[in-house]
Protein backbone atom coordinates (compact mmCIF):
# COMPACT_ATOMS: atom_id res chain seq x y z
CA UNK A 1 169.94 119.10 110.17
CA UNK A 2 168.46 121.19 113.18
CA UNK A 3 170.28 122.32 115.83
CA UNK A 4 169.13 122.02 119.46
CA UNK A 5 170.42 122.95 122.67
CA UNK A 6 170.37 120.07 125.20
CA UNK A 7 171.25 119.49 128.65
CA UNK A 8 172.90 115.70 129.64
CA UNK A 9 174.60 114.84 132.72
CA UNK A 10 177.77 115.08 132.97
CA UNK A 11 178.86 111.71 134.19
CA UNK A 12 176.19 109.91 131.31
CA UNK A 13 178.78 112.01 128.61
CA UNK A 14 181.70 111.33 130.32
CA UNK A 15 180.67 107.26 129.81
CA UNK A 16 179.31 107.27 126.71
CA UNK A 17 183.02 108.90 125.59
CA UNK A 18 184.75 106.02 127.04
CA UNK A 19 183.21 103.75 124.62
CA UNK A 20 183.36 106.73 121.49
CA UNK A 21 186.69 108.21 122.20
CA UNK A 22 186.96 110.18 119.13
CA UNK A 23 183.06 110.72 118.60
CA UNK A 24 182.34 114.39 118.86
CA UNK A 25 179.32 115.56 121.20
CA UNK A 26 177.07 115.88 117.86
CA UNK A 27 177.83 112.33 117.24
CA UNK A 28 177.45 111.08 120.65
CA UNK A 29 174.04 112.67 120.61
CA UNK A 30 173.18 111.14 116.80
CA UNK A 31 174.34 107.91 117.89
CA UNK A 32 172.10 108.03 121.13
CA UNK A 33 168.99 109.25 119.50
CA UNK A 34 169.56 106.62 116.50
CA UNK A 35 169.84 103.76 119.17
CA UNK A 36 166.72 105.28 121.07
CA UNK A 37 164.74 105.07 117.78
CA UNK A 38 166.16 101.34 116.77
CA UNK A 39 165.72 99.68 120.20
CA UNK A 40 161.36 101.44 120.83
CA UNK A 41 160.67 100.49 116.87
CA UNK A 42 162.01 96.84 117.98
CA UNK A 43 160.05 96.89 121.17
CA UNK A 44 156.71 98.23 119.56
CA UNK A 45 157.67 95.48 116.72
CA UNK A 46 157.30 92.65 119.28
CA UNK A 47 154.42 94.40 121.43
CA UNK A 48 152.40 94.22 118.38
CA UNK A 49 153.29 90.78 117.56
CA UNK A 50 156.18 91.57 114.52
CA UNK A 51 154.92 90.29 110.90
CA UNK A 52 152.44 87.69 112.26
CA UNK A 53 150.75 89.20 114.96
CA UNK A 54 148.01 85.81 114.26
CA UNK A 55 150.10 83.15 114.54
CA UNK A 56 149.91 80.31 116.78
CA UNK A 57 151.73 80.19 119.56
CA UNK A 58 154.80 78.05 119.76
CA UNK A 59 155.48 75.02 121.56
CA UNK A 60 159.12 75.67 123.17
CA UNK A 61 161.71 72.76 124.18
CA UNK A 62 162.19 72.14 127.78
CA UNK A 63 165.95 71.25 128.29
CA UNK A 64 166.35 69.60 131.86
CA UNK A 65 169.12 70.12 133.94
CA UNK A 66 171.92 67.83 134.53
């Protein structure tokens, strides 16, 4: 592991340790970056059309309203 100095606001901290009482600030920061990384692979997943970037598009259902 690498350590690196890093500056976050103080209110974004203060929220994130609502949620992760008992998370240190190294873990806060792990769990950020992790989530970072998850959520941009999933978005450049479905940008570049996931396993089948090919396929036909899909006819949807159209539920109307009651």
């Amino acid at each position: 592991m690498s350590k690196v100095n890093i500056q976050i606001d103080k209110d974004l901290l203060d929220r994130a340790r609502e949620y992760f009482a008992s998370a240190s600030d190294e873990e806060l920061a792990e769990k950020a970056f992790s989530t970072l990384i998850h959520v941009e692979a999933g978005r450049w997943i479905f940008e570049n059309g996931g396993t089948e970037p090919d396929i036909e598009d899909i006819p949807r259902r159209r539920w109307e309203r009651i």
